[in-house]
N, C-alpha and C. Protein backbone atom coordinates (compact mmCIF):
# COMPACT_ATOMS: atom_id res chain seq x y z
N UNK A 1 0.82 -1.19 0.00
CA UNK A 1 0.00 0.00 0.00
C UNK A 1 0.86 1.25 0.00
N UNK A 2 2.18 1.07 -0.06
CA UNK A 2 2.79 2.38 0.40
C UNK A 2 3.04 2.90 1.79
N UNK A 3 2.44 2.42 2.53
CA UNK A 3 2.66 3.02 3.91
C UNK A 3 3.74 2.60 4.96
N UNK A 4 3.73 2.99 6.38
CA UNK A 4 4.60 2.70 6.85
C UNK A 4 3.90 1.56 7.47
N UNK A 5 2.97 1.29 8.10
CA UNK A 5 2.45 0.27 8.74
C UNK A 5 2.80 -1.08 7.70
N UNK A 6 2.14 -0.89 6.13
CA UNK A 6 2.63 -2.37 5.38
C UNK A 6 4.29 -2.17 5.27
N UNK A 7 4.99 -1.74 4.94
CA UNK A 7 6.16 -1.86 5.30
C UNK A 7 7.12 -2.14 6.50
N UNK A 8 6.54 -2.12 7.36
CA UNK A 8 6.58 -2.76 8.93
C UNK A 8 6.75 -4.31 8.81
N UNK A 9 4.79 -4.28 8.90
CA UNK A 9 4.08 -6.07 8.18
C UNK A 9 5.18 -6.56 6.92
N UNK A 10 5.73 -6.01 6.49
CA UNK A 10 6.40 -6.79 5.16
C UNK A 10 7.83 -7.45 5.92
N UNK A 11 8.47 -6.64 6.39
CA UNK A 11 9.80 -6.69 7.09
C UNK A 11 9.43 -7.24 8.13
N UNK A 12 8.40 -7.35 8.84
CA UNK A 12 8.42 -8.61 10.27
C UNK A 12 8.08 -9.86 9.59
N UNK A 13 7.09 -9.83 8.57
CA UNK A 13 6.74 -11.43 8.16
C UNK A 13 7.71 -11.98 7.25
N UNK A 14 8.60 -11.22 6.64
CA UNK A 14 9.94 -11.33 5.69
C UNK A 14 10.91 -11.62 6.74
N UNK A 15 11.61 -11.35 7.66
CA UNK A 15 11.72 -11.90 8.65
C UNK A 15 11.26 -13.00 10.08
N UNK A 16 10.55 -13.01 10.13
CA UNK A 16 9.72 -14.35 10.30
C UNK A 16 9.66 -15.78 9.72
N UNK A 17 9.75 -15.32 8.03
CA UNK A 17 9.72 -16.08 7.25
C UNK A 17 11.29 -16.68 7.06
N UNK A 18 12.52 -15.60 6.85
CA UNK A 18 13.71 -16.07 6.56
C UNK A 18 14.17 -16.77 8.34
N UNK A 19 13.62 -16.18 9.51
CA UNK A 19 13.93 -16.97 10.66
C UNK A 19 13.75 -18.88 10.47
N UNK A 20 12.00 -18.60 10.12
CA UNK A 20 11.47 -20.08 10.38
C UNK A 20 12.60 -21.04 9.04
N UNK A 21 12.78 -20.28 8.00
CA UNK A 21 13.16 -21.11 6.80
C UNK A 21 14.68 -21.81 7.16
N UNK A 22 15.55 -20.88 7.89
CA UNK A 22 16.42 -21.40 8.71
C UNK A 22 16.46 -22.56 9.99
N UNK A 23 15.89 -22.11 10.78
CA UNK A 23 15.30 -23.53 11.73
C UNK A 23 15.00 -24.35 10.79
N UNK A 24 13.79 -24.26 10.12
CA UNK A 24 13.80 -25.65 9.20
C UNK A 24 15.11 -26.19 8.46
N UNK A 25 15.95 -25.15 8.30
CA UNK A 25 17.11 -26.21 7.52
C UNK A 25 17.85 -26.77 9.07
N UNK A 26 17.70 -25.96 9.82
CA UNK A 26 18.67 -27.02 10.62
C UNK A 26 18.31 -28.22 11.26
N UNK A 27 16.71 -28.25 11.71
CA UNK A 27 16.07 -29.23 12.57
C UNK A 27 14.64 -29.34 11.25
N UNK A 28 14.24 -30.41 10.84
CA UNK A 28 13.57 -30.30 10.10
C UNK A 28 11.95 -30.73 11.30
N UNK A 29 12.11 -31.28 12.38
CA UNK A 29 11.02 -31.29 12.93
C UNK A 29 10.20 -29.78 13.61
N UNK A 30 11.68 -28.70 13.76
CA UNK A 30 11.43 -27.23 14.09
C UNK A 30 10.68 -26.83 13.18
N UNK A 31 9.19 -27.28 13.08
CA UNK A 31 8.49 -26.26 12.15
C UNK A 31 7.38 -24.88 12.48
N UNK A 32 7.78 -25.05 13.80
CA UNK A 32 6.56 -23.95 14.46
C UNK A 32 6.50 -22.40 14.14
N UNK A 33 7.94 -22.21 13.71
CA UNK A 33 7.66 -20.88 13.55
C UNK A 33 7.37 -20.54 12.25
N UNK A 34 8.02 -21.10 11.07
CA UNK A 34 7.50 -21.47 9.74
C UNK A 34 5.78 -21.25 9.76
N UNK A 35 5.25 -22.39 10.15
CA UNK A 35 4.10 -23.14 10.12
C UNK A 35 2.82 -21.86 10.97
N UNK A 36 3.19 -22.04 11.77
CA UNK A 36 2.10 -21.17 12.58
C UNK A 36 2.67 -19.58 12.44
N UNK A 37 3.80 -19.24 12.91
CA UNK A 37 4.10 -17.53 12.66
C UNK A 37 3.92 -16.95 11.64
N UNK A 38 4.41 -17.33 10.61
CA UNK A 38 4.11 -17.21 9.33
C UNK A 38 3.41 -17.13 8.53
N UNK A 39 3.34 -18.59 7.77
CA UNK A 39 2.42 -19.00 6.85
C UNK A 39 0.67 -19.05 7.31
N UNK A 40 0.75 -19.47 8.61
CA UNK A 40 -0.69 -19.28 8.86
C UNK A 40 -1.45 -17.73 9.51
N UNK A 41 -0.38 -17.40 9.90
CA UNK A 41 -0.64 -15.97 9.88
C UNK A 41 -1.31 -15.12 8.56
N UNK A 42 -0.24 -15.29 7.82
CA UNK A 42 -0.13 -14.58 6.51
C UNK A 42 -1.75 -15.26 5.84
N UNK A 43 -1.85 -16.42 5.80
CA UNK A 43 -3.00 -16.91 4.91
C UNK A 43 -4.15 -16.40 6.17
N UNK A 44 -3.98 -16.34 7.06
CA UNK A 44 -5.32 -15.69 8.03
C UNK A 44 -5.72 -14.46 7.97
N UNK A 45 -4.88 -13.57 7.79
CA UNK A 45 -4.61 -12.16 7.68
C UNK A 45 -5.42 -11.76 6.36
N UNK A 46 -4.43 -12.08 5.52
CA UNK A 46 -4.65 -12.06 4.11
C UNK A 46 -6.15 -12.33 3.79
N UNK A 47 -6.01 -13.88 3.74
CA UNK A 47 -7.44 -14.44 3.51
C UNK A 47 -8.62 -13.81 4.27
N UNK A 48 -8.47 -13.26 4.98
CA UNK A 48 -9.80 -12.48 5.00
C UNK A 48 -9.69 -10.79 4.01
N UNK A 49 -8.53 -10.33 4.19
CA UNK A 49 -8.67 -9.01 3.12
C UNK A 49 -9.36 -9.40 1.51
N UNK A 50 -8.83 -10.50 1.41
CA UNK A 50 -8.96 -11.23 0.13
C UNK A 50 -10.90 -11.15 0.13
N UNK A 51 -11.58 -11.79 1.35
CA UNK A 51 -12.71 -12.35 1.01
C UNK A 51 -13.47 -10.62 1.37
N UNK A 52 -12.99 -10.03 2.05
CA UNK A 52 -14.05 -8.98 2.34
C UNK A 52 -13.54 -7.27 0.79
N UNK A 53 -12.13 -7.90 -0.03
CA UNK A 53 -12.21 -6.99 -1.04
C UNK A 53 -12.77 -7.34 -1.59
N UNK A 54 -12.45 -8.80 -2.35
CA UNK A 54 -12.68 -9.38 -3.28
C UNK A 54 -11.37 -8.95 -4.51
N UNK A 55 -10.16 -8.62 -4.05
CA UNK A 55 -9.28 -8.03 -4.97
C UNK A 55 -7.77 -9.50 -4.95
N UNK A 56 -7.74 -10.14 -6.46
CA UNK A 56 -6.70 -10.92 -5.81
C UNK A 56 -5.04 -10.45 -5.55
N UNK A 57 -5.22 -9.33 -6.31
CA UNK A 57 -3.81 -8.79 -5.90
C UNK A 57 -3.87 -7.90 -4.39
N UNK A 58 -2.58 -7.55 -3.71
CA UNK A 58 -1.65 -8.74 -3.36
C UNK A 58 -2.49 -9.83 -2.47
N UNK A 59 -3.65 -9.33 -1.63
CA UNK A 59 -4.26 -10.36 -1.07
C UNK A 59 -4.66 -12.12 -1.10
N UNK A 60 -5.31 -12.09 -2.29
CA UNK A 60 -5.58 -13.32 -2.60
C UNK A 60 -3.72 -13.96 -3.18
N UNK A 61 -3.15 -13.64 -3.72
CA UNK A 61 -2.38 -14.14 -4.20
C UNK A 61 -1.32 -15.01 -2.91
N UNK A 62 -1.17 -13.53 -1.69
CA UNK A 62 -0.14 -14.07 -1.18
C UNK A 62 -1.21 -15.31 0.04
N UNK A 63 -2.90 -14.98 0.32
CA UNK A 63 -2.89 -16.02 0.87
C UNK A 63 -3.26 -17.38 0.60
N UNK A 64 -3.26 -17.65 -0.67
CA UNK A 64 -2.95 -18.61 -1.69
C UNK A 64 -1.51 -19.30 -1.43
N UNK A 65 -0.80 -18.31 -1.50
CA UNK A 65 0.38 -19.25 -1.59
C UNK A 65 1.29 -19.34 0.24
N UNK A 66 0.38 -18.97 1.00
CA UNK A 66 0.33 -19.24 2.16
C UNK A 66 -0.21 -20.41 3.14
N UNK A 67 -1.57 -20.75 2.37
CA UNK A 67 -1.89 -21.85 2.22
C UNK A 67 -1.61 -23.12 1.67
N UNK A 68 -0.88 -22.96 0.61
CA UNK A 68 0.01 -23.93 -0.22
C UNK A 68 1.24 -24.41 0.55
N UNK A 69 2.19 -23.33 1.24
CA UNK A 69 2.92 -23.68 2.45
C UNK A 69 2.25 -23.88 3.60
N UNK A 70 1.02 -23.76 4.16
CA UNK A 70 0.70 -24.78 5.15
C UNK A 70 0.50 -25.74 5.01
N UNK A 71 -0.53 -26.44 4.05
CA UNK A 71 -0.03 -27.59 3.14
C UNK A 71 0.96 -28.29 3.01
N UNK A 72 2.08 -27.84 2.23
CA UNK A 72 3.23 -28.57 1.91
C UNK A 72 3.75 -28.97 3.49
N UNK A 73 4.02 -27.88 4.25
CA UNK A 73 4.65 -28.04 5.96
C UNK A 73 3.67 -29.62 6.43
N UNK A 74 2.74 -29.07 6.19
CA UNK A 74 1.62 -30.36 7.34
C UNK A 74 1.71 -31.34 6.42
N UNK A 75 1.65 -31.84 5.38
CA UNK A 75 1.90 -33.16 4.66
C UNK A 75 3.09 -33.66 4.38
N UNK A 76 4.13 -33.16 5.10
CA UNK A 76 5.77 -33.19 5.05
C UNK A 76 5.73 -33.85 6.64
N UNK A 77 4.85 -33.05 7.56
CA UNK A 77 5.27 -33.74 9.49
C UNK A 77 4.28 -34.47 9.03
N UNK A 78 3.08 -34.34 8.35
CA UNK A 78 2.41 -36.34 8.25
C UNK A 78 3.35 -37.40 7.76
N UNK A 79 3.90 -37.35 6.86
CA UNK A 79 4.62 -38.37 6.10
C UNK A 79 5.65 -39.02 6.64
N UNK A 80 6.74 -37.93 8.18
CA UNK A 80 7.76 -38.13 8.23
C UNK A 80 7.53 -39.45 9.41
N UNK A 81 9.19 -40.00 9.02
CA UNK A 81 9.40 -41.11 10.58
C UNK A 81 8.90 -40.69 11.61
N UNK A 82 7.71 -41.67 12.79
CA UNK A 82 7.78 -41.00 14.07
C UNK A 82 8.94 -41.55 14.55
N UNK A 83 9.70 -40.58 15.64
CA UNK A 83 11.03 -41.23 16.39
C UNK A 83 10.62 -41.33 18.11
């Protein structure tokens, strides 16, 4: 939007995001901050701007593909070895 508030939101969830993506490379069962800080944030957030604009840019787009990484995360800890 231009402002300072989405530019805030961009740089905490852009950070958030490069935090969790790290934990996941090191511990691949560390998915909490990925999974919930993040991605489900972002698709919660989003996904409602999305349903009450009705505009898919950037809304729908990014919680589309927010959802697609909650997805991929949760059918990755279904699949894996329990230890």
């Amino acid at each position: 939007a231009g402002s300072v508030p989405s530019l805030a939101a961009g740089l905490l969830f852009g950070g958030l995001a490069g935090l969790g993506a790290y934990q996941l490379s090191q511990d691949p069962r560390n998915i909490w901050v990925f999974l919930a800080a993040t991605s489900g944030t972002l698709a919660g957030i989003m996904g409602m701007r999305f349903y009450h604009s009705g505009k898919f840019m950037p809304a729908g787009l990014i919680a589309g593909a927010s959802l697609l990484m909650v997805a991929k995360v949760g059918i990755s800890m279904l699949n894996r070895p329990h230890q």
